[in-house]
Structure formats: C-alpha cells, structure tokens
N, C-alpha and C. Protein backbone atom coordinates (compact mmCIF):
# COMPACT_ATOMS: atom_id res chain seq x y z
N UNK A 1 -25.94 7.39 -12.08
CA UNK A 1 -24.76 8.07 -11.60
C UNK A 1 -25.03 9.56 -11.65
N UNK A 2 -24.71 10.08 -10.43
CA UNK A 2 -25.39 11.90 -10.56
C UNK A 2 -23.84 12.25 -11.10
N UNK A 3 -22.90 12.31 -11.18
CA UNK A 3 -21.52 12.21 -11.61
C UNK A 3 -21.33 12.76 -12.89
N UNK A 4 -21.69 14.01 -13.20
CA UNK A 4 -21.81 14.38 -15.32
C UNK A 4 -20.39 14.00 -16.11
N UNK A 5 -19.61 13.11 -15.52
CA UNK A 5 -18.24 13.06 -16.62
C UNK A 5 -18.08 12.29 -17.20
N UNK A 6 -17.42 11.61 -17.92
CA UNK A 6 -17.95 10.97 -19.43
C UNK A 6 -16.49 10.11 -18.37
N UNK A 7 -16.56 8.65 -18.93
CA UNK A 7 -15.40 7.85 -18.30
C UNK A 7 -13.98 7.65 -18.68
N UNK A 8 -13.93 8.63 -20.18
CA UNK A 8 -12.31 9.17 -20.34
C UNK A 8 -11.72 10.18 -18.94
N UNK A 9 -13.00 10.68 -18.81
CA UNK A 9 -12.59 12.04 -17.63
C UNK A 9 -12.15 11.75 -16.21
N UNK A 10 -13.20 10.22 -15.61
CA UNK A 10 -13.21 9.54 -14.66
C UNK A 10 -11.19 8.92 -14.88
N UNK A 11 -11.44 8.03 -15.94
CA UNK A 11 -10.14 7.15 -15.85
C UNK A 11 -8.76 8.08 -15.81
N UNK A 12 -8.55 9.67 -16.40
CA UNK A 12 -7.94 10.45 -16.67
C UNK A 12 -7.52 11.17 -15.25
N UNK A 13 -8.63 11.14 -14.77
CA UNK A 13 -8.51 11.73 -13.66
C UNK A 13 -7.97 11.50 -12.19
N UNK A 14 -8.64 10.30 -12.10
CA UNK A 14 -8.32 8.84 -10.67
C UNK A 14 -7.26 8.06 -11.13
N UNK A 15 -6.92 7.52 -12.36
CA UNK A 15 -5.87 6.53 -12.24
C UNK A 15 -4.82 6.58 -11.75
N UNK A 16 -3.76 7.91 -11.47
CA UNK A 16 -3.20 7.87 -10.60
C UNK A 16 -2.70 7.62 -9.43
N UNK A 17 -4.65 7.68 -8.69
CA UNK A 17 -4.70 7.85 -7.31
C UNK A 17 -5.24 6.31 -7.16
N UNK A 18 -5.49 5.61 -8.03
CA UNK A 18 -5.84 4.07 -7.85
C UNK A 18 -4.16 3.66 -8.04
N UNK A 19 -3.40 3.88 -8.82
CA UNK A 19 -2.10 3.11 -9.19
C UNK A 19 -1.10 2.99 -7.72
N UNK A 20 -1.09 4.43 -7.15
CA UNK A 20 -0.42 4.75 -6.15
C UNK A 20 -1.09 3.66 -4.93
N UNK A 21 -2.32 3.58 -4.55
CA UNK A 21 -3.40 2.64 -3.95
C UNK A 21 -2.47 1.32 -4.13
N UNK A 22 -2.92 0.94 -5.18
CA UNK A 22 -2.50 -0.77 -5.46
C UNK A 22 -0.91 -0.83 -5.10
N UNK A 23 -0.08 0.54 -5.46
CA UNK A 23 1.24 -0.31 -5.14
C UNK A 23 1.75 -0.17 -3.80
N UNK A 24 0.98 0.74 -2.74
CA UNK A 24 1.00 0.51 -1.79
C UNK A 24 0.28 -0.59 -1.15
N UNK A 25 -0.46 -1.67 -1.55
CA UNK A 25 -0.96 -2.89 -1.02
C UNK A 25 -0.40 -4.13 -1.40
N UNK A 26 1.08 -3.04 -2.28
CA UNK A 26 2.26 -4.17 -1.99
C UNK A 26 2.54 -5.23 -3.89
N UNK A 27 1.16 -4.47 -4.49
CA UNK A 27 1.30 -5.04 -6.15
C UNK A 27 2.27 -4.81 -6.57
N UNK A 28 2.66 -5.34 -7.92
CA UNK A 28 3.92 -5.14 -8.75
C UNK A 28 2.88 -4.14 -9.98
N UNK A 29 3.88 -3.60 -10.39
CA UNK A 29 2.77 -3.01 -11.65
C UNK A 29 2.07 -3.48 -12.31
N UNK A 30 2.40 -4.71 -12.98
CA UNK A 30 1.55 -5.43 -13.61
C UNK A 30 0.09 -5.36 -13.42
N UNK A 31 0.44 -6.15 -11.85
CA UNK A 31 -1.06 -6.42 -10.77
C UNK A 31 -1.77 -4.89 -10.39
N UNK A 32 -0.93 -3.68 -10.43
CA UNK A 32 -1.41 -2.65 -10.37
C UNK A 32 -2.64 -2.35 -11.53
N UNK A 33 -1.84 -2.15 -12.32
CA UNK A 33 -2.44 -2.03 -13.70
C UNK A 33 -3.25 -2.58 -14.26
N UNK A 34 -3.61 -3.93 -13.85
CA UNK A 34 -4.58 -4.81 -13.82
C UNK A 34 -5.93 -4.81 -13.09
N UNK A 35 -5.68 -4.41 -11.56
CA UNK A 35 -6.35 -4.08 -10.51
C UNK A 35 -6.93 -2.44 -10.76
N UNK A 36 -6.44 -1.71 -11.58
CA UNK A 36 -6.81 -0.71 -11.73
C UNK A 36 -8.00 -0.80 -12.76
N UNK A 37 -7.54 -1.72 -14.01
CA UNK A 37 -8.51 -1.66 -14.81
C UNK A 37 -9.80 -2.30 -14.49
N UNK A 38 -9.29 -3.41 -13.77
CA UNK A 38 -10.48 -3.97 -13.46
C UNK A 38 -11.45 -3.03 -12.19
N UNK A 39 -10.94 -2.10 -11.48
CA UNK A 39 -11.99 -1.17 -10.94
C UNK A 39 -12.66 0.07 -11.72
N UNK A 40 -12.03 0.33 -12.78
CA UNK A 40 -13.15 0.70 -13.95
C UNK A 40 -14.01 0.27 -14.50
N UNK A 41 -13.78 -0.98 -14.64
CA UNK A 41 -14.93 -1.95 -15.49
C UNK A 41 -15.72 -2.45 -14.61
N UNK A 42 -15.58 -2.42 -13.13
CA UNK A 42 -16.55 -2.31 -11.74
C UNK A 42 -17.25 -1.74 -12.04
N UNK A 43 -16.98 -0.30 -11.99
CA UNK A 43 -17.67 0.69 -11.89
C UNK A 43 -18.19 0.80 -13.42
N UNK A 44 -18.10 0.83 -14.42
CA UNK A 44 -18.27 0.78 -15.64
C UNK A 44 -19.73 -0.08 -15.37
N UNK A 45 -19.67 -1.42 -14.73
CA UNK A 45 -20.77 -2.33 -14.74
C UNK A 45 -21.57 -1.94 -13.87
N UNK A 46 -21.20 -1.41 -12.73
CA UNK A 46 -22.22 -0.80 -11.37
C UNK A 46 -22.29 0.82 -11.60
N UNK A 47 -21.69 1.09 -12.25
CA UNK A 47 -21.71 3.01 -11.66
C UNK A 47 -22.91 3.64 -11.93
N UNK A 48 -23.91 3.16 -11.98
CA UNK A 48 -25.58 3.10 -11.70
C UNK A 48 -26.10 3.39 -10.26
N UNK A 49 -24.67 2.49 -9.79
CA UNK A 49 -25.06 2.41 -7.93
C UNK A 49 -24.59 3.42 -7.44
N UNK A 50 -23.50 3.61 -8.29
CA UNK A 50 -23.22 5.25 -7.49
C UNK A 50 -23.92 6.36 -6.92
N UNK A 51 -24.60 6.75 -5.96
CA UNK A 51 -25.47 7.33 -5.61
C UNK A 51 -24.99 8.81 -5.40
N UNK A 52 -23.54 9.18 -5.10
CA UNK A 52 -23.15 10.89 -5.16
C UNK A 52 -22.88 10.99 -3.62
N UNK A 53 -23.14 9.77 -2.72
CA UNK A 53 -23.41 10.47 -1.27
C UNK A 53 -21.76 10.59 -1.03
N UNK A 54 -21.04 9.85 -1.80
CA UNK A 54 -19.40 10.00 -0.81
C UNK A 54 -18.61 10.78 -2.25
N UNK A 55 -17.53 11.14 -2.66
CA UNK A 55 -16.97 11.51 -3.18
C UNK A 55 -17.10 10.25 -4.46
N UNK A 56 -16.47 10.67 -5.58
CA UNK A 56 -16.35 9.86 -6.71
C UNK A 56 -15.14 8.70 -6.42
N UNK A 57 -14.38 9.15 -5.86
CA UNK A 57 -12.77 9.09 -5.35
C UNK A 57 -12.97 7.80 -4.65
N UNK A 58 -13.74 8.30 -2.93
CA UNK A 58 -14.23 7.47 -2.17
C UNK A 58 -14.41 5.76 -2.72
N UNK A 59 -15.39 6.29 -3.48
CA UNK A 59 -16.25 4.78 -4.36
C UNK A 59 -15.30 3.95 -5.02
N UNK A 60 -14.32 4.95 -5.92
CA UNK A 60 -13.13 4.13 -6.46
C UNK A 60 -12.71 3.28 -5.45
N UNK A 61 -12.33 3.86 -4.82
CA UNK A 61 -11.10 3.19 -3.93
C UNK A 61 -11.82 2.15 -3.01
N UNK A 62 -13.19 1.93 -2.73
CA UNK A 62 -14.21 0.78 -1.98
C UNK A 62 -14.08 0.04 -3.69
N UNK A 63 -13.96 -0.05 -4.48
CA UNK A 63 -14.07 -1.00 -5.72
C UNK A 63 -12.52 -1.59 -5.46
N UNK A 64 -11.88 -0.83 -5.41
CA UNK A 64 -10.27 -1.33 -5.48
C UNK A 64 -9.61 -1.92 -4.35
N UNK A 65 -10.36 -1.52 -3.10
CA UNK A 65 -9.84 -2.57 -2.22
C UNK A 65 -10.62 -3.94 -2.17
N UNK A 66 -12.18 -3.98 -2.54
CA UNK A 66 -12.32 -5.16 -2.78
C UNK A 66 -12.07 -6.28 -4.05
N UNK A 67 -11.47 -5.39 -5.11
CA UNK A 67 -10.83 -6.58 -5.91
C UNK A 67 -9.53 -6.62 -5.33
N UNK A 68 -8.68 -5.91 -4.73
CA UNK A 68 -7.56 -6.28 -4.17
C UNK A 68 -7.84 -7.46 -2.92
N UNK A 69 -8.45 -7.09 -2.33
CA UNK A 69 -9.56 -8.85 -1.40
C UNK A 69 -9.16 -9.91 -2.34
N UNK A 70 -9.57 -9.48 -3.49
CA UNK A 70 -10.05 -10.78 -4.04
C UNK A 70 -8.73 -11.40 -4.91
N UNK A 71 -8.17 -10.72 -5.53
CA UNK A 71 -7.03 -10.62 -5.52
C UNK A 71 -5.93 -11.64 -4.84
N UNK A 72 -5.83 -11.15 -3.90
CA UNK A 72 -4.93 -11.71 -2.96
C UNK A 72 -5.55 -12.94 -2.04
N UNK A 73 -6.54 -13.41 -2.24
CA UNK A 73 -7.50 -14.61 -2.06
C UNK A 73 -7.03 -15.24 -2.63
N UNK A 74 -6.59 -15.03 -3.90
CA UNK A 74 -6.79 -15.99 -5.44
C UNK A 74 -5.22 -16.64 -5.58
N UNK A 75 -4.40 -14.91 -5.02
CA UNK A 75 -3.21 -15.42 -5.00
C UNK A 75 -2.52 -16.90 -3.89
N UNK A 76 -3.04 -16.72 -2.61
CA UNK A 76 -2.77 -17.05 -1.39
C UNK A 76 -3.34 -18.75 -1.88
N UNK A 77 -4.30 -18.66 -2.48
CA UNK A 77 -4.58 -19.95 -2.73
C UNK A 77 -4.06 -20.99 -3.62
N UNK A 78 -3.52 -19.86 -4.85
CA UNK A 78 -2.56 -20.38 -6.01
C UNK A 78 -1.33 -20.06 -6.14
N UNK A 79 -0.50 -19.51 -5.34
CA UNK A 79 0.83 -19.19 -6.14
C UNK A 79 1.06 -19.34 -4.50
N UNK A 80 2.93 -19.84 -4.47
CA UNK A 80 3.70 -19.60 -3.15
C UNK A 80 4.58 -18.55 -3.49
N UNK A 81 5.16 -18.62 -2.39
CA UNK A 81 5.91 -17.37 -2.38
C UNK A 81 7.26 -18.15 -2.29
N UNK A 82 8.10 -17.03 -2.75
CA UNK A 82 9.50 -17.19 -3.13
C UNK A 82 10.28 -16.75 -1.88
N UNK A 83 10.97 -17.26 -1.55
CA UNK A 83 11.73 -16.48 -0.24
C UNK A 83 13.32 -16.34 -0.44
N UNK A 84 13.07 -16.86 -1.63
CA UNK A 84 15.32 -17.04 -1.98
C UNK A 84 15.50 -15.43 -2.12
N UNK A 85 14.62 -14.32 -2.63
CA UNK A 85 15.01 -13.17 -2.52
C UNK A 85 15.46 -12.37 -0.85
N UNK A 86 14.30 -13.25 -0.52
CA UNK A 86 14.43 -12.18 1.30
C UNK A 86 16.00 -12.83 1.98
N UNK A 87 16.22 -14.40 1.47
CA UNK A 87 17.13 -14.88 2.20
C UNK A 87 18.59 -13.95 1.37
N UNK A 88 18.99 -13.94 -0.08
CA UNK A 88 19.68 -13.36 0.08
C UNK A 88 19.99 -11.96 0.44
N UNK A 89 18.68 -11.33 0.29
CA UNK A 89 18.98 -9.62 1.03
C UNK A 89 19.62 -9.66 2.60
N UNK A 90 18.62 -10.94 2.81
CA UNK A 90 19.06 -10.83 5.19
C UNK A 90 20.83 -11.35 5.03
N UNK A 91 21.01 -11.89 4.15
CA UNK A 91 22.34 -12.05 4.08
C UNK A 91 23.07 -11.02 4.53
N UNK A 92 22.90 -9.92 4.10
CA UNK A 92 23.59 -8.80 3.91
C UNK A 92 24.02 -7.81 5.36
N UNK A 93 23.15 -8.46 6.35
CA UNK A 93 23.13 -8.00 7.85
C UNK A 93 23.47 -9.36 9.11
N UNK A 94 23.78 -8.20 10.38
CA UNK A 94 24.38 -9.06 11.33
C UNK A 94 22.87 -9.93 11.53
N UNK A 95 23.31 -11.11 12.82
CA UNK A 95 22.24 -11.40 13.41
C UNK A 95 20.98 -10.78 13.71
N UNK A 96 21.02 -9.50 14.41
CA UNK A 96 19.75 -8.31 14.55
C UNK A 96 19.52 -7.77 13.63
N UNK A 97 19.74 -7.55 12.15
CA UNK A 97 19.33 -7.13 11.37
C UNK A 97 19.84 -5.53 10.98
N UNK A 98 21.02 -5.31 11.67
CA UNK A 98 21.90 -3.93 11.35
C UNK A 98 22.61 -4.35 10.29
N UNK A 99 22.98 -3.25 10.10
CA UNK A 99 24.40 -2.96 8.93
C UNK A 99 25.81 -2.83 9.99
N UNK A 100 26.73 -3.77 9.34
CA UNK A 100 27.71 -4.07 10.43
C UNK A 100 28.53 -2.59 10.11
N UNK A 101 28.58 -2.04 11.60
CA UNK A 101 29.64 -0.76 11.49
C UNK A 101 30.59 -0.92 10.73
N UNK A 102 31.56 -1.49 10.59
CA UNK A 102 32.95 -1.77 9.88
C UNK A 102 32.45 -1.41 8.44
N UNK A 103 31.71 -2.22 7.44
CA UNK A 103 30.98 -2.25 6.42
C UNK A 103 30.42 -0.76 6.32
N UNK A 104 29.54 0.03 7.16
CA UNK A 104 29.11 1.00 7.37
C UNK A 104 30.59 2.30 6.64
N UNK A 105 31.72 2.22 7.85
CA UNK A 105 32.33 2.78 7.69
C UNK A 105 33.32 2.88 6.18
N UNK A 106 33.58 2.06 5.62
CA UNK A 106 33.40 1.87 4.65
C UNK A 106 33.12 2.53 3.32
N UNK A 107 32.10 2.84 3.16
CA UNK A 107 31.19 3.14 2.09
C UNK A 107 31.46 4.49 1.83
N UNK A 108 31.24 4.15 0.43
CA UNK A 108 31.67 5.40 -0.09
C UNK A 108 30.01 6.78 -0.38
N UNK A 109 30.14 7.22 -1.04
CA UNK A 109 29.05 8.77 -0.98
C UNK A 109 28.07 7.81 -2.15
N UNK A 110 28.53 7.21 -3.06
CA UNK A 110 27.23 5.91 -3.80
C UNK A 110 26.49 5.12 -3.00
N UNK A 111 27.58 4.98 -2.01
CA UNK A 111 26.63 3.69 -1.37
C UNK A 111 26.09 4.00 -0.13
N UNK A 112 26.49 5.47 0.42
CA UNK A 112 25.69 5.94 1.87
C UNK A 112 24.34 6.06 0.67
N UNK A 113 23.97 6.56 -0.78
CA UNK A 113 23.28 7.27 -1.16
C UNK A 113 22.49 5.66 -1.45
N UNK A 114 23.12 4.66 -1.58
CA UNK A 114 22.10 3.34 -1.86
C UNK A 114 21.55 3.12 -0.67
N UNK A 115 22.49 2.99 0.43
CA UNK A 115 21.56 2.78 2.11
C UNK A 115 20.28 3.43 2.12
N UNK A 116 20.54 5.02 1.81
CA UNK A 116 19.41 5.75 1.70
C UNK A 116 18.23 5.10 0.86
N UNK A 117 18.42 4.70 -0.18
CA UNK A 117 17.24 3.92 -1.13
C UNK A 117 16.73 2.32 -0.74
N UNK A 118 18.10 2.14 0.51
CA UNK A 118 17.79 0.63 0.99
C UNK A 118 16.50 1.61 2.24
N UNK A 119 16.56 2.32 2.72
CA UNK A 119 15.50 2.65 3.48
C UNK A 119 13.72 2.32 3.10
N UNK A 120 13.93 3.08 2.33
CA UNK A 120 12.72 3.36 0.73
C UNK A 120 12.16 1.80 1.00
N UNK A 121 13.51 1.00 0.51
CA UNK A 121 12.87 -0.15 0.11
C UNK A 121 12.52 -0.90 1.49
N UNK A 122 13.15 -0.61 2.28
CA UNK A 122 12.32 -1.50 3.90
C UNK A 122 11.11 -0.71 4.28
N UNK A 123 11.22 0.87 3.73
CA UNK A 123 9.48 0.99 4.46
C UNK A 123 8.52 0.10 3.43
N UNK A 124 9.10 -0.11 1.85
CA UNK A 124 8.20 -0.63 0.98
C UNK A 124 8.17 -2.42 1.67
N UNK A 125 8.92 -3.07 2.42
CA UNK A 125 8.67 -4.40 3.06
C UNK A 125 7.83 -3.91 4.10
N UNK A 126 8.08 -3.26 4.79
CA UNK A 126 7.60 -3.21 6.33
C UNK A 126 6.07 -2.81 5.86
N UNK A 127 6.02 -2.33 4.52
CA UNK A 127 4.08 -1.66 4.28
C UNK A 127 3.77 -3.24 3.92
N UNK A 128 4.46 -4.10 3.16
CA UNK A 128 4.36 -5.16 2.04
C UNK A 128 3.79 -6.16 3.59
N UNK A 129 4.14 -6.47 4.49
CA UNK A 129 4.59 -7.03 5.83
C UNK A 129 2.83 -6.52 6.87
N UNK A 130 2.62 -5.50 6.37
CA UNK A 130 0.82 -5.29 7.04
C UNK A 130 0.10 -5.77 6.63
N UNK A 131 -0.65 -6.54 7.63
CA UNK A 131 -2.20 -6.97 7.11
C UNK A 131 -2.75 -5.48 6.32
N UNK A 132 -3.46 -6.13 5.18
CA UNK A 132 -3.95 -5.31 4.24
C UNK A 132 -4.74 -4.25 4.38
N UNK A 133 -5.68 -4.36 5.80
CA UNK A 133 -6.60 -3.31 5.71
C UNK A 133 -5.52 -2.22 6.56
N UNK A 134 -4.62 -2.80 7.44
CA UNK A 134 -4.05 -1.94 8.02
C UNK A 134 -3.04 -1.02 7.08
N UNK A 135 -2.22 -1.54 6.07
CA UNK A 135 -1.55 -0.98 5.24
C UNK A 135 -2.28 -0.06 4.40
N UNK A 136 -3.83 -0.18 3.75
CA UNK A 136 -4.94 0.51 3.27
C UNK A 136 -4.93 1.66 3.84
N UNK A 137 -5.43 1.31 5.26
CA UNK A 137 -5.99 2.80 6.37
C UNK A 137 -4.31 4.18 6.26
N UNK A 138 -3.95 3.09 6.33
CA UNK A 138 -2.40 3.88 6.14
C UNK A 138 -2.02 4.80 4.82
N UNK A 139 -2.34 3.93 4.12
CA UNK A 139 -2.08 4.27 2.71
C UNK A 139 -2.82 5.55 2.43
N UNK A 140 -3.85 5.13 2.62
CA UNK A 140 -4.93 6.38 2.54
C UNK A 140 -5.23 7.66 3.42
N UNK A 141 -4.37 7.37 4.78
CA UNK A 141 -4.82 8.55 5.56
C UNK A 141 -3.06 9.12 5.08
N UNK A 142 -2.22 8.66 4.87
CA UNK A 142 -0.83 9.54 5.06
C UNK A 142 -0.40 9.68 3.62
N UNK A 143 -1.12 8.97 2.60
CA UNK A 143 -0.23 9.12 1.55
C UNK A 143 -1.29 9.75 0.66
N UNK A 144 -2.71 9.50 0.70
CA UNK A 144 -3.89 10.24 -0.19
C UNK A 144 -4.44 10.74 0.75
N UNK A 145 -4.07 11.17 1.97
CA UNK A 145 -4.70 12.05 3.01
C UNK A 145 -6.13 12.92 2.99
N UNK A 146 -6.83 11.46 2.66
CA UNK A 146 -8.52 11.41 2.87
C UNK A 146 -8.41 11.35 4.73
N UNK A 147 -10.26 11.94 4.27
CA UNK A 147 -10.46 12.11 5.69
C UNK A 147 -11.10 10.64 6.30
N UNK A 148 -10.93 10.86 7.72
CA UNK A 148 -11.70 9.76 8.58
C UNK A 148 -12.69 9.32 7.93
N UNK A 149 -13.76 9.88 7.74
CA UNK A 149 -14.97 9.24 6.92
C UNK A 149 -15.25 8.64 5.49
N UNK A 150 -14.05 9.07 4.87
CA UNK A 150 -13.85 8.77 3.56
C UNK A 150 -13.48 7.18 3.86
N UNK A 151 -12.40 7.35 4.81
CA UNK A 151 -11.52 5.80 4.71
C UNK A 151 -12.50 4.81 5.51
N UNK A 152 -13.33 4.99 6.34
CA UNK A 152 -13.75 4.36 6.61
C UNK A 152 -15.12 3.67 6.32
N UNK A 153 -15.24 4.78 5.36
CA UNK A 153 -16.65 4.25 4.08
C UNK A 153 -15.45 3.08 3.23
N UNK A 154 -14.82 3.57 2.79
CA UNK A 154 -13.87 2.71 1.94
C UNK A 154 -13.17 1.25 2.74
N UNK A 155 -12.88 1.27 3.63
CA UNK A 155 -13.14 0.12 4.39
C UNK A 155 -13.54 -0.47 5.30
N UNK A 156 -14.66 0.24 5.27
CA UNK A 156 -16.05 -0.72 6.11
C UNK A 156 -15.54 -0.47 7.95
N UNK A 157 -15.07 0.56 8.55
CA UNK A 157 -14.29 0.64 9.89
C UNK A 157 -15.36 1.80 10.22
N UNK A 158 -15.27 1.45 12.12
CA UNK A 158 -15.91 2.93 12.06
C UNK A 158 -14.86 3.80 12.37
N UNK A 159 -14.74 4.93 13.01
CA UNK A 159 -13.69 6.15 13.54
C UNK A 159 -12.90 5.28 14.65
N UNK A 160 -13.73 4.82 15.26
CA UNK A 160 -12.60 4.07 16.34
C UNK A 160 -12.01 3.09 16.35
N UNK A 161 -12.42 2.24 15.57
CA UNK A 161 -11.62 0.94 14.87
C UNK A 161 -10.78 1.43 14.04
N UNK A 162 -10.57 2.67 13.07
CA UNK A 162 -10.14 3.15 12.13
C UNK A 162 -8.78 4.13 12.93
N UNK A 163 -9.24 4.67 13.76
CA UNK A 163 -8.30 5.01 14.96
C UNK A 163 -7.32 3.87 15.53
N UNK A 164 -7.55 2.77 15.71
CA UNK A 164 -6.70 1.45 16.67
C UNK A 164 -6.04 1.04 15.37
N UNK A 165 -6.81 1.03 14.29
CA UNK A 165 -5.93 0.47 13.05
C UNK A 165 -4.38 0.71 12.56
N UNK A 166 -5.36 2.58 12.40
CA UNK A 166 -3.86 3.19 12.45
C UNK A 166 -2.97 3.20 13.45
N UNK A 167 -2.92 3.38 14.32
CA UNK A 167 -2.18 3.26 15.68
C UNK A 167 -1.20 1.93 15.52
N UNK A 168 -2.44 0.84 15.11
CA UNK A 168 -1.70 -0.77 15.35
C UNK A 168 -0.38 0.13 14.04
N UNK A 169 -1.20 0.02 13.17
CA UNK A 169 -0.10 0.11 11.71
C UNK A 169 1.10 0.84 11.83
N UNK A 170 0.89 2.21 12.40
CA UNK A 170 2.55 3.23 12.23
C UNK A 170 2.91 1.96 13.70
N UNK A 171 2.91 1.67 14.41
CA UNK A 171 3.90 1.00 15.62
C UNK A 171 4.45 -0.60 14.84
N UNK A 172 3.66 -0.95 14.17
CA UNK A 172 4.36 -2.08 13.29
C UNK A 172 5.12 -1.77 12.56
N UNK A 173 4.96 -0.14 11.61
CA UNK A 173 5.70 0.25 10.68
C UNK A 173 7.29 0.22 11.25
N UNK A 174 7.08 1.13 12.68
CA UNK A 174 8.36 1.86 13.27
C UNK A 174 9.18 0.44 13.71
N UNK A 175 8.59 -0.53 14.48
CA UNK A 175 9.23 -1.50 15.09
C UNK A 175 9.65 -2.05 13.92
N UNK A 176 8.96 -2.86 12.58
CA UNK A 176 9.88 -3.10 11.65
C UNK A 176 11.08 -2.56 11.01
N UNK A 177 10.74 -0.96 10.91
CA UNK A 177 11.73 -0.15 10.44
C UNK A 177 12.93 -0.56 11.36
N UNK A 178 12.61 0.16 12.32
CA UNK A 178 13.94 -0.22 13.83
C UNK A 178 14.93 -2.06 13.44
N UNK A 179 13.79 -2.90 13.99
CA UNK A 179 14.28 -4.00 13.63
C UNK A 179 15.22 -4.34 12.20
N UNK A 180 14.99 -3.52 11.52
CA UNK A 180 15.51 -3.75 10.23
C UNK A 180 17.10 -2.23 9.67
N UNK A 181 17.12 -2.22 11.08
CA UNK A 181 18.37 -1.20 11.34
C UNK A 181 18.44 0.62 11.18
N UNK A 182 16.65 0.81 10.23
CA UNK A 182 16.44 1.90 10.20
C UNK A 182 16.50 3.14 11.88
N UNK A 183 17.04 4.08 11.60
CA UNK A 183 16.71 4.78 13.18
C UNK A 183 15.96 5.84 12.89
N UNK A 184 14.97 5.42 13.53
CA UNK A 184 13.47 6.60 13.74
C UNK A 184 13.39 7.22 15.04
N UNK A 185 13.76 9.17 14.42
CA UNK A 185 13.87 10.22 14.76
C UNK A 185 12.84 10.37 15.36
C-alpha cells in the first residue's frame, strides 16, 4: 500500500463517506454498519493490492459496492420482503398516488411540515426502487460528487455507459417522484 496512514486514520477518515454510500443503496443501519466494517477488513486483508493509481476513497467504495453485490445476493435468496408496510402507506393516497386535495387542505403547519418529510422519504423509496448500480452512479456523482472516472473505476462503467446510467436513473427518480404526487420544479 503506497498510502502512509495507519488504519485508525483510514477508518476515521472514510467511514462517513462509506455509511452515507450504504444507506443510499437503500441499507438500514445495521446493514450499513456492517457493510462498512466488512469493507475495512477487505481492505485490511487486500490493501497490499492497493496500488495508489485511483484515490484511497475510490478503492473504498469498489470494496463496498461489491460486498453490497453480495449482500443483496444473499438477501434476495434468503429473506422475502414484507409489503404490509408499502400497503398501508399507499393507503394513504387516491388511486394515482396524490394526496387528496380536501385532506391537503386541511392540514395544519405540522403536517404541511410532515408532507415535507413525506417527500424525503419518497426520494428515499424512489432511490430504494433503482437497480443498484444505477442508484450507486447516482449516489456517487450527486451526493459524494466524485468525478466520471472515479465512479466508473468504482463500478466497472465506461463514461458512456456511466452517462446513459445516469440519465436512465434521475428520469426514474423524477417519474417516481411525480407518480408518487411529488411536483418537480
């Protein structure tokens, strides 16, 4: 590892930017926190391979999306999913998925201020709702606003696949948002 920092400095430093990572690929903390450690002890076991050519950062985050791969392999194969939560939230809207005006009108300055946090939480479905590498490319170009080459060392894309990705991703984002009663300005 050409890298001179001792791995209090490494873990002190990145865990943040791994935690933020995992819970944008839709983990609960737990699985965050888990997924985090276990890309230290990746690198802990490989960081030999680290060669210096991409950022330190970079490398993290190629460790963390492939245990998140693996991850969600493990899950998909062993655990189902619960849907009594989504059914009673859709409860809460008309047929199309608005907030019924009447109800709207309504509401008091708490609950325009919960709509507001019900937003939050549909971009956090509508990210939860992307295929993974697309929610990744996303994650990483708008929210850890690495460059093109970074993200696409980190997930294996070149510039122009990495280009259509994103593209596919914010138009899934917006159409879910929309569909889900949000209005994008």
């Amino acid at each position: 590892m050409s890298v001179a920092w001792s791995l209090d400095e490494i873990v002190d430093r990145y865990t943040d930017n791994l935690m933020r990572a995992a819970f944008s690929m839709g983990f609960n903390a737990t699985e965050a926190e888990e997924l985090v450690q276990d890309t230290f002890v990746a690198f802990l076991d490989g960081g030999k391979r680290f060669e210096g050519r991409s950022k330190l950062l970079t490398y993290l985050f190629g460790i963390l999306y492939n245990k998140a791969s693996t991850t969600r392999r493990y899950h998909a194969r062993y655990q189902s999913i619960d849907a009594a939560v989504d059914t009673e939230y859709d409860a809460h809207f008309d047929k199309e998925d608005h907030w019924n005006e009447e109800v709207m009108a309504q509401m008091s300055e708490v609950e325009k201020k919960f709509q507001s946090k019900t937003v939050g939480i549909w971009l956090q479905e509508c990210l939860d709702a992307l295929d993974a590498t697309w929610r990744m490319a996303f994650t990483l170009k708008e929210i850890e606003r690495l460059d093109t080459d970074a993200i696409c060392m980190i997930l294996g894309l070149t510039p122009n696949h990495l280009g259509v990705t994103l593209f596919r991703a914010r138009n899934k984002l917006r159409d879910c948002l929309t569909a889900k009663g949000a209005v994008i300005v």
